[in-house]
N, C-alpha and C. Protein backbone atom coordinates (compact mmCIF):
# COMPACT_ATOMS: atom_id res chain seq x y z
N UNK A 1 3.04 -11.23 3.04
CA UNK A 1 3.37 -9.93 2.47
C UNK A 1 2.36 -9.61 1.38
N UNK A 2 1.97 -8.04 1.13
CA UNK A 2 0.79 -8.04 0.83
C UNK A 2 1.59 -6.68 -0.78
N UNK A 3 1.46 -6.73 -1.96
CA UNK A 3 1.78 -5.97 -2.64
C UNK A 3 0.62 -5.34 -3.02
N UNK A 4 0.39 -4.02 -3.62
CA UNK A 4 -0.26 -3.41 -4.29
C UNK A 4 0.34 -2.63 -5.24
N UNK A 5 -0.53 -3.27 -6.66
CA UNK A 5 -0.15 -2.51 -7.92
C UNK A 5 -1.17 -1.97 -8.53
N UNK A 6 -0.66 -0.47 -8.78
CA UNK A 6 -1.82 0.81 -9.20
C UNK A 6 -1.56 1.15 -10.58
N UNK A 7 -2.40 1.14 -11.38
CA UNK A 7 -1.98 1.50 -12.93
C UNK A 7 -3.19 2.74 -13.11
N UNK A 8 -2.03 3.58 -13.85
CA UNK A 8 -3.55 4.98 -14.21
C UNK A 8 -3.81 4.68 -15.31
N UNK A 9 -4.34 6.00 -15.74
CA UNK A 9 -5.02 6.08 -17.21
C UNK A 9 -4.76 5.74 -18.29
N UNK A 10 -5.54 4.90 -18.55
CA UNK A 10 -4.91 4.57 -20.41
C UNK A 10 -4.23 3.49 -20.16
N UNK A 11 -3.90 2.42 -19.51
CA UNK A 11 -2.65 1.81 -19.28
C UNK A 11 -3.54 0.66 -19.13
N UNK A 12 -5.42 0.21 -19.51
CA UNK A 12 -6.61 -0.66 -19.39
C UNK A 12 -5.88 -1.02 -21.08
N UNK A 13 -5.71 0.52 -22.05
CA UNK A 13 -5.41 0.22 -23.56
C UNK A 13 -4.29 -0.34 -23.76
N UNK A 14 -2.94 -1.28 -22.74
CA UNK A 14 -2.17 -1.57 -23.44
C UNK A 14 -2.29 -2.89 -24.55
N UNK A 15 -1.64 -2.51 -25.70
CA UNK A 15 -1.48 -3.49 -26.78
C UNK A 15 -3.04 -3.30 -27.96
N UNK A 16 -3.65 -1.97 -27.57
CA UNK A 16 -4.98 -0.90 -28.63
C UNK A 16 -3.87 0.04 -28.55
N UNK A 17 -3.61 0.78 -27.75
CA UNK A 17 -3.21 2.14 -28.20
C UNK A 17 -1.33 2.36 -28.12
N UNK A 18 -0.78 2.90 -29.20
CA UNK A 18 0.77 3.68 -29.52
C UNK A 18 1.57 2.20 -29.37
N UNK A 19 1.23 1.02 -30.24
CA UNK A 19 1.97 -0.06 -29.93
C UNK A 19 3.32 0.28 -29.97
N UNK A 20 3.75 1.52 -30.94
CA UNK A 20 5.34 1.55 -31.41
C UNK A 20 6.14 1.74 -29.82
N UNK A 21 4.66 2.67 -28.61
CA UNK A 21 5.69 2.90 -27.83
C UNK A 21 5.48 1.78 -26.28
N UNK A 22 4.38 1.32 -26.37
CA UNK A 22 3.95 0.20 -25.14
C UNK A 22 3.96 -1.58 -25.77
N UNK A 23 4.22 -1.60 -26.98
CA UNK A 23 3.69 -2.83 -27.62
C UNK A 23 2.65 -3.56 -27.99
N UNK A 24 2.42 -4.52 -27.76
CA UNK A 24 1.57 -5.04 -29.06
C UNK A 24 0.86 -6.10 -27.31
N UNK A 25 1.46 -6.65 -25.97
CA UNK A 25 0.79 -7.12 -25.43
C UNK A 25 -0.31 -6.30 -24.91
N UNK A 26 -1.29 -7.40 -23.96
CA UNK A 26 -2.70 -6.67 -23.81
C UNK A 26 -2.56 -6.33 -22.11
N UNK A 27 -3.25 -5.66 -21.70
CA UNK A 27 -3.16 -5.30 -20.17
C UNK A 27 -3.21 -6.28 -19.45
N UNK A 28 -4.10 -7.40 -19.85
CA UNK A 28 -4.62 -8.82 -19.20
C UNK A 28 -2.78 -9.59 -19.51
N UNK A 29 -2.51 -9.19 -20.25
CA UNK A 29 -1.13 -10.18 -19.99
C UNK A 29 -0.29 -9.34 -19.20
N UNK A 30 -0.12 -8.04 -19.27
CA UNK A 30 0.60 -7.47 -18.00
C UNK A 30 0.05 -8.37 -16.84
N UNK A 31 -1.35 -8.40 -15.94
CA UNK A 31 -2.09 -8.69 -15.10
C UNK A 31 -1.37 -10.56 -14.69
N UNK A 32 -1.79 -10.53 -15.85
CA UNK A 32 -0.92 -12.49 -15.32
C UNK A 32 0.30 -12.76 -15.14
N UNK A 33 1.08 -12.23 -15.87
CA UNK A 33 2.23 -11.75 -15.44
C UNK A 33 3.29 -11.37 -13.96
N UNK A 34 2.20 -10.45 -13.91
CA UNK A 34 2.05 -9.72 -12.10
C UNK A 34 1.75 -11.05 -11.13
N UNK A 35 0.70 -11.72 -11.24
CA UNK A 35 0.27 -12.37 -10.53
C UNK A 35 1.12 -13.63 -10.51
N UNK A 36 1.58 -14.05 -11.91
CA UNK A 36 2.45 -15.50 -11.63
C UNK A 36 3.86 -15.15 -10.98
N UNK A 37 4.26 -13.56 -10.84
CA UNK A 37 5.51 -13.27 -10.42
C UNK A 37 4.79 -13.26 -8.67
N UNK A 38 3.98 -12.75 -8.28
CA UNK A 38 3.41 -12.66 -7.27
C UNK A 38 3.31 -14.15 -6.79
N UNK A 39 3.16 -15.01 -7.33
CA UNK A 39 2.76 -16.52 -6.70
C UNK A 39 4.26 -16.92 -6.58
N UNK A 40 5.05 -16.64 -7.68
CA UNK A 40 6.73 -17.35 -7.45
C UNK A 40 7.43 -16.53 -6.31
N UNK A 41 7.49 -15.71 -6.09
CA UNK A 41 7.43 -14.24 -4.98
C UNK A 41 6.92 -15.47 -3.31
N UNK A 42 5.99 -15.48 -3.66
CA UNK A 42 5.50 -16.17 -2.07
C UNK A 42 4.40 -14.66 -1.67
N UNK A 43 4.09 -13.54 -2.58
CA UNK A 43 3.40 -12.93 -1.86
C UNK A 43 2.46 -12.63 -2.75
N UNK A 44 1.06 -11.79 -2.15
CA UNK A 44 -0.51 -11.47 -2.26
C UNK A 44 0.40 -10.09 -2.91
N UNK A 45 -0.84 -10.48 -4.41
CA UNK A 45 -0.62 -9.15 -4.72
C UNK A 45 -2.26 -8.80 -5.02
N UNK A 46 -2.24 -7.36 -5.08
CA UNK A 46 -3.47 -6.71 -5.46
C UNK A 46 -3.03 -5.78 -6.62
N UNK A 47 -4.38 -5.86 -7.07
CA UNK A 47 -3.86 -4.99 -8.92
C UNK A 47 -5.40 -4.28 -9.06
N UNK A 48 -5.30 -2.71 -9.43
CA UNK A 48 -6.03 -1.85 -9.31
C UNK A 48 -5.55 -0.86 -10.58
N UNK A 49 -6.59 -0.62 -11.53
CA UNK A 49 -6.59 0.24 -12.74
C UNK A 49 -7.55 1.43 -12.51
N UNK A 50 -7.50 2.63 -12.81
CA UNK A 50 -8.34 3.83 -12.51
C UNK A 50 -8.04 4.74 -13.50
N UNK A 51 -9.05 5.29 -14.24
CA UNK A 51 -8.63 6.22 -15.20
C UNK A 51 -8.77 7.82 -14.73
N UNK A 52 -9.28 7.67 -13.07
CA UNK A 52 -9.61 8.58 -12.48
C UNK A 52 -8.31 9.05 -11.53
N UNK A 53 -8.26 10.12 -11.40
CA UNK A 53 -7.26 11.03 -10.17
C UNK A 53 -7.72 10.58 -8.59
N UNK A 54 -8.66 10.58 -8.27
CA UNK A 54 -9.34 10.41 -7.08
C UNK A 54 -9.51 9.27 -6.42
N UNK A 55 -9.67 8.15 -7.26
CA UNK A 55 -9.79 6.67 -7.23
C UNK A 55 -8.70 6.37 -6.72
N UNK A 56 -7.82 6.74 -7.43
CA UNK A 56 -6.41 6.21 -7.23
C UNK A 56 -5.85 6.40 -6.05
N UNK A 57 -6.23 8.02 -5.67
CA UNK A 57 -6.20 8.49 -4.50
C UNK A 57 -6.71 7.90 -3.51
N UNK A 58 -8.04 7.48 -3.49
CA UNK A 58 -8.84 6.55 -2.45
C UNK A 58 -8.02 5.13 -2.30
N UNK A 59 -7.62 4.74 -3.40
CA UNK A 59 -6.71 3.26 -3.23
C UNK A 59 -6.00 3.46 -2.74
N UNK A 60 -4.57 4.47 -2.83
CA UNK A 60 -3.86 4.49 -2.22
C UNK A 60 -4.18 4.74 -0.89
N UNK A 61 -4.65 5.40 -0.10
CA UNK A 61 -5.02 5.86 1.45
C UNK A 61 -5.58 3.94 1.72
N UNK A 62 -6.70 3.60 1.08
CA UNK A 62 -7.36 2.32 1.37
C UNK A 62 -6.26 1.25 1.69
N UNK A 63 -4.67 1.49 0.88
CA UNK A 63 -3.85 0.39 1.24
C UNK A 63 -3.24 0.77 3.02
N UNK A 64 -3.10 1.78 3.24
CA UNK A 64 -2.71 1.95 4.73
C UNK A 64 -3.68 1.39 5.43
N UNK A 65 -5.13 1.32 5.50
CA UNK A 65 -5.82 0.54 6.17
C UNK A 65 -5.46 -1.13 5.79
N UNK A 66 -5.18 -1.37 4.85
CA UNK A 66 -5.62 -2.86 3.75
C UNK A 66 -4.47 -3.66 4.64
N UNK A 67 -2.89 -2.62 5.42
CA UNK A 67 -1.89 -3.02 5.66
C UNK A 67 -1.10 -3.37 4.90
N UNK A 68 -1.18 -3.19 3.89
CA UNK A 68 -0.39 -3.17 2.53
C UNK A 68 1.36 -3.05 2.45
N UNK A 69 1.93 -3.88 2.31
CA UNK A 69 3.71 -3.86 2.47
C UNK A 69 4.42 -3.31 1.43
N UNK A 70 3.35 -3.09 0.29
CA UNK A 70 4.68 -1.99 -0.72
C UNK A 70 3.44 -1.73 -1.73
N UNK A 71 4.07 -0.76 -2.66
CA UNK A 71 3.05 0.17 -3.38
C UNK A 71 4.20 -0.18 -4.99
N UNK A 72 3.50 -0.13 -6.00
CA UNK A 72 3.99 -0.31 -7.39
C UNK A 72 3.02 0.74 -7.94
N UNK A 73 3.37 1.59 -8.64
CA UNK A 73 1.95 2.42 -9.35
C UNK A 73 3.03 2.75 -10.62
N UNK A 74 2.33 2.90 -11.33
CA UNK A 74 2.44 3.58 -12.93
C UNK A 74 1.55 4.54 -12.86
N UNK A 75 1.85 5.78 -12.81
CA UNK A 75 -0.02 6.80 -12.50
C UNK A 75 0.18 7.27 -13.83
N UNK A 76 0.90 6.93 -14.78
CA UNK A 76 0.45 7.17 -16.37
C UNK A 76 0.87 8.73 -16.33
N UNK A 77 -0.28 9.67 -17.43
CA UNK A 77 0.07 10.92 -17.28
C UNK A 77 0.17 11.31 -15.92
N UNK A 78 -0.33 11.05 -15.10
CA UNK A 78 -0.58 11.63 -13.67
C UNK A 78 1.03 12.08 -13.15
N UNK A 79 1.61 11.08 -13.70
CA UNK A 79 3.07 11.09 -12.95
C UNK A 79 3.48 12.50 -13.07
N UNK A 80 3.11 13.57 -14.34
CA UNK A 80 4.25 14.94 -14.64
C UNK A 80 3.04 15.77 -13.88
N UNK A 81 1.87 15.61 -13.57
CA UNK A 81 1.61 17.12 -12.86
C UNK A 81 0.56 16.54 -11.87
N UNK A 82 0.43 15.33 -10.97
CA UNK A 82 -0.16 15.34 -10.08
C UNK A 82 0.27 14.97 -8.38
N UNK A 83 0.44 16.40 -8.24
CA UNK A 83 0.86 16.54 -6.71
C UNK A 83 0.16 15.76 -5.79
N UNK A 84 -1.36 15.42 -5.97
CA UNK A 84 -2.73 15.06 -5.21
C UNK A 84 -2.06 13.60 -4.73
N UNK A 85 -1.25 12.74 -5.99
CA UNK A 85 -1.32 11.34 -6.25
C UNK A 85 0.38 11.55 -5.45
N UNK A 86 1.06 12.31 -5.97
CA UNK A 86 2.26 12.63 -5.02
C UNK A 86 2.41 12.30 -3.48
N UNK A 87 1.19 13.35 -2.71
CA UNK A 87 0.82 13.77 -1.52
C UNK A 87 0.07 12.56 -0.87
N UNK A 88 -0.66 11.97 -1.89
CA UNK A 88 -0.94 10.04 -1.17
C UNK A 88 0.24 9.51 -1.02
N UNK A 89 0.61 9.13 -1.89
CA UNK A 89 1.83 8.20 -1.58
C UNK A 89 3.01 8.84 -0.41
N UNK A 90 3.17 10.03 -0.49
CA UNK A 90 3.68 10.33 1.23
C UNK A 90 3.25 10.13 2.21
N UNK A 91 1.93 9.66 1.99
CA UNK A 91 0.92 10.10 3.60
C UNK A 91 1.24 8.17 3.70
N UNK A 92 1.80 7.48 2.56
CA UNK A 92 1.84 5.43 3.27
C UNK A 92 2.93 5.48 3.27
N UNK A 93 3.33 4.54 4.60
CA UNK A 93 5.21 4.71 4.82
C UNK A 93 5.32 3.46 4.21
N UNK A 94 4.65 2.08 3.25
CA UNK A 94 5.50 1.03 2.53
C UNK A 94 6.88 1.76 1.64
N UNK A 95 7.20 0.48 0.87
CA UNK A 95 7.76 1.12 -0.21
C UNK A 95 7.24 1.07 -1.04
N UNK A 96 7.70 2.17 -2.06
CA UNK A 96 6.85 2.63 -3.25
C UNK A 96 8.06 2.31 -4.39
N UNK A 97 7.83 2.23 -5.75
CA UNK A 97 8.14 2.19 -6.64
C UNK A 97 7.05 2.61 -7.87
N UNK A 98 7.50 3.60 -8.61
CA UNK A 98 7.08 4.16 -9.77
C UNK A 98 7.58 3.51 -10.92
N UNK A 99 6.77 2.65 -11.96
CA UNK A 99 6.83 2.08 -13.10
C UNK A 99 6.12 2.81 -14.12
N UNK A 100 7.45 2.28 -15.14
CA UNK A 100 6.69 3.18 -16.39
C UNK A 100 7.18 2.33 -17.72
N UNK A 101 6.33 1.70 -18.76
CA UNK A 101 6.58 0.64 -19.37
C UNK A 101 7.81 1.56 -20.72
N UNK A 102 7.46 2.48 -20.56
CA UNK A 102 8.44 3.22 -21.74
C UNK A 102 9.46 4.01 -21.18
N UNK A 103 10.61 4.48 -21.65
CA UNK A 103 11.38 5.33 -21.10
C UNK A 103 10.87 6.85 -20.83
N UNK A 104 10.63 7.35 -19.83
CA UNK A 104 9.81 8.44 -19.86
C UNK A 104 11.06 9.40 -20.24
N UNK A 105 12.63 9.41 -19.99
CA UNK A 105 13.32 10.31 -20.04
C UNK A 105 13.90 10.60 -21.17
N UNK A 106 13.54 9.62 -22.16
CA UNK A 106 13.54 10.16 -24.15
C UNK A 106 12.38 10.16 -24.73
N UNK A 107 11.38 10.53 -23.87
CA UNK A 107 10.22 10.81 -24.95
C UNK A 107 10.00 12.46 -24.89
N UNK A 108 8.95 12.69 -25.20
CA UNK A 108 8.78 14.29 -25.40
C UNK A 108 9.21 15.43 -23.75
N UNK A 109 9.27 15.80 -23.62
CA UNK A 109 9.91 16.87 -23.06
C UNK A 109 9.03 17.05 -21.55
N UNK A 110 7.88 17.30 -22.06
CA UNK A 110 6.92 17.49 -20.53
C UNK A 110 6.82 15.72 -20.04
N UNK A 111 6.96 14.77 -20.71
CA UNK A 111 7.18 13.63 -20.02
C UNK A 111 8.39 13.10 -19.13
N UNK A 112 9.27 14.01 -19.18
CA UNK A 112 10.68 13.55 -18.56
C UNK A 112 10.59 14.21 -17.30
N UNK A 113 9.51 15.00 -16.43
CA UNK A 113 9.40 15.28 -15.50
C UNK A 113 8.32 14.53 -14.40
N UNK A 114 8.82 14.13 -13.52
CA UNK A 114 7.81 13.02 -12.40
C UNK A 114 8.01 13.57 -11.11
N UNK A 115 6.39 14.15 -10.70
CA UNK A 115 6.57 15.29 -9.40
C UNK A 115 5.62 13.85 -8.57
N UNK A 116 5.83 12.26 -8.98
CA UNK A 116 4.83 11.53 -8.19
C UNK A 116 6.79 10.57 -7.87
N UNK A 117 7.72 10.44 -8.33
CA UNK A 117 8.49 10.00 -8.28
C UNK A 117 9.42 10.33 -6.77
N UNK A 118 9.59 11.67 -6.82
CA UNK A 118 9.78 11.90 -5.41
C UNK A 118 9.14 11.36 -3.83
N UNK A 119 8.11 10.99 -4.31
CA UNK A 119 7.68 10.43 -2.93
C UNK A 119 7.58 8.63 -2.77
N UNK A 120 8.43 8.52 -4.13
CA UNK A 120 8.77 6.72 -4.14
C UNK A 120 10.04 6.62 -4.04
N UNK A 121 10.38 5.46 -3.48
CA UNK A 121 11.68 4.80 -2.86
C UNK A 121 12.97 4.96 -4.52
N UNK A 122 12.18 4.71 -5.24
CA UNK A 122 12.76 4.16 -6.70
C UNK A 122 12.29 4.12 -8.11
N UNK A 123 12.57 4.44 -9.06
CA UNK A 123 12.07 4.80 -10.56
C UNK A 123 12.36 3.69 -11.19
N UNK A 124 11.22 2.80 -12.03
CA UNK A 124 12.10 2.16 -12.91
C UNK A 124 11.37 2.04 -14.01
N UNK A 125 12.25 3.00 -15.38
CA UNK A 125 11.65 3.20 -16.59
C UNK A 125 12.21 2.75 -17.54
N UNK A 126 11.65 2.70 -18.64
CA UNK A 126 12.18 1.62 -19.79
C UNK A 126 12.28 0.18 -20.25
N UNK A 127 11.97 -0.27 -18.81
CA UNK A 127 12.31 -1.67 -18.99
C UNK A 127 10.89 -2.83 -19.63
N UNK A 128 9.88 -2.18 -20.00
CA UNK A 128 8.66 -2.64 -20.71
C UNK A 128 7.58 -3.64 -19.09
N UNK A 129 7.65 -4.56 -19.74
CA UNK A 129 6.54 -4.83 -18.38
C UNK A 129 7.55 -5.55 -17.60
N UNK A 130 8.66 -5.61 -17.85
CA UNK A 130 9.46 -6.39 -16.74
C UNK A 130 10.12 -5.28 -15.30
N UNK A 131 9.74 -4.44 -15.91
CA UNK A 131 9.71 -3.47 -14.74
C UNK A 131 8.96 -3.63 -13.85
N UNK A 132 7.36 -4.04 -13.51
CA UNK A 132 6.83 -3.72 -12.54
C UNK A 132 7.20 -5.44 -11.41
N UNK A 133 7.72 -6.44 -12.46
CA UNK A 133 8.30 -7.55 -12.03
C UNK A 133 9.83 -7.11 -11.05
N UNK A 134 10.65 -6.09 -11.73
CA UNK A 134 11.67 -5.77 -11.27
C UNK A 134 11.25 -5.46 -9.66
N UNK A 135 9.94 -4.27 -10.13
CA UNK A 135 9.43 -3.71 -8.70
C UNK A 135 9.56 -4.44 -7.60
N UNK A 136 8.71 -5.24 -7.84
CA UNK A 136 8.36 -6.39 -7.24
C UNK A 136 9.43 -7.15 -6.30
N UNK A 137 10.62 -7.58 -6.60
CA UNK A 137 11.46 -8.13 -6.39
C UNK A 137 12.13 -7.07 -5.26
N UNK A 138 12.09 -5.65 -6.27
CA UNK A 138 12.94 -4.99 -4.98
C UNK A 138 12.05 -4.48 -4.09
N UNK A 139 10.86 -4.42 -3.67
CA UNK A 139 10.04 -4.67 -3.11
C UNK A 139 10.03 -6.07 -1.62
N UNK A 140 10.20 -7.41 -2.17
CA UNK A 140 10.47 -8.57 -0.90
C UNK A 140 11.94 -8.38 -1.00
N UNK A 141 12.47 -7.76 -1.43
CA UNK A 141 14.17 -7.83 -0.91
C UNK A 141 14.02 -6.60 0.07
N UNK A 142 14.11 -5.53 0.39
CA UNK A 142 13.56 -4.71 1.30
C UNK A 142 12.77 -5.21 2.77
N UNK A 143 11.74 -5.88 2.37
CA UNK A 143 10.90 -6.30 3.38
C UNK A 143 11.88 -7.19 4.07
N UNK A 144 12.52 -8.47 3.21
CA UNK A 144 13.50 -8.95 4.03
C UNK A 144 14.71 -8.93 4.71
N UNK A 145 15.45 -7.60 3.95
CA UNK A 145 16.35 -6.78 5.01
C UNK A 145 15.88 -6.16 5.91
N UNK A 146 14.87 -6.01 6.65
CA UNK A 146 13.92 -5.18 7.97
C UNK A 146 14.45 -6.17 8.82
């Protein structure tokens, strides 16, 4: 089983930038994290950062070739106004899950809206980096109810 996890913009700065609202760890410990949950898991994960709209876009389409069994993305700002990153993730039938290390639905106002959320299986916000671990999990529980 093959995971892919997509992180957008700004999300290279965790533990430099707004510690009050992402914390004080560094992206590289998100990254090991991922991967030692990925090794206890029993599955391949892939981990992909882009500060670009398009990239992300190309990754995502690249995992339908890659054969890719589930999708994790955080698309950062992307999540409140990018249809483009939306319209990928419809076009791969894995499952998807949208992570977001902060609660997006008590922070400012244009953040409590996710037009990339609709085209994922499941939301899971607030829970800091144990969310994309959560993903994860419900991710091979899925695969193994098929």
């Amino acid at each position: 089983m093959k995971i892919l996890v997509i992180n957008g913009p700004n999300l290279n700065f965790l533990g430099i930038r707004e510690k009050a609202v992402y914390g004080n760890e560094s992206y590289n410990t998100l990254m090991t994290m991922i991967l030692k949950k990925g090794a206890e898991l029993g599955v391949e994960v892939d981990t992909y950062q882009s500060n670009h709209e398009g990239a992300i876009i190309d990754r995502l389409q690249q995992a339908y070739y890659d054969k890719t069994d589930g999708v994790i993305i955080n698309p950062g700002a992307y999540t409140h106004y990018s249809y483009a990153i939306h319209d990928a993730l419809k076009s791969i039938f894995v499952p998807k899950v949208e992570v977001h290390i902060s609660d997006i639905n008590t922070r400012e106002e244009w953040r409590r809206v996710s037009v990339t959320a609709p085209a994922c299986d499941r939301q899971i916000v607030g829970h800091g980096f144990d969310g994309y671990l959560e993903a994860m999990e419900y991710i091979v529980k899925l695969a193994l109810e098929k």
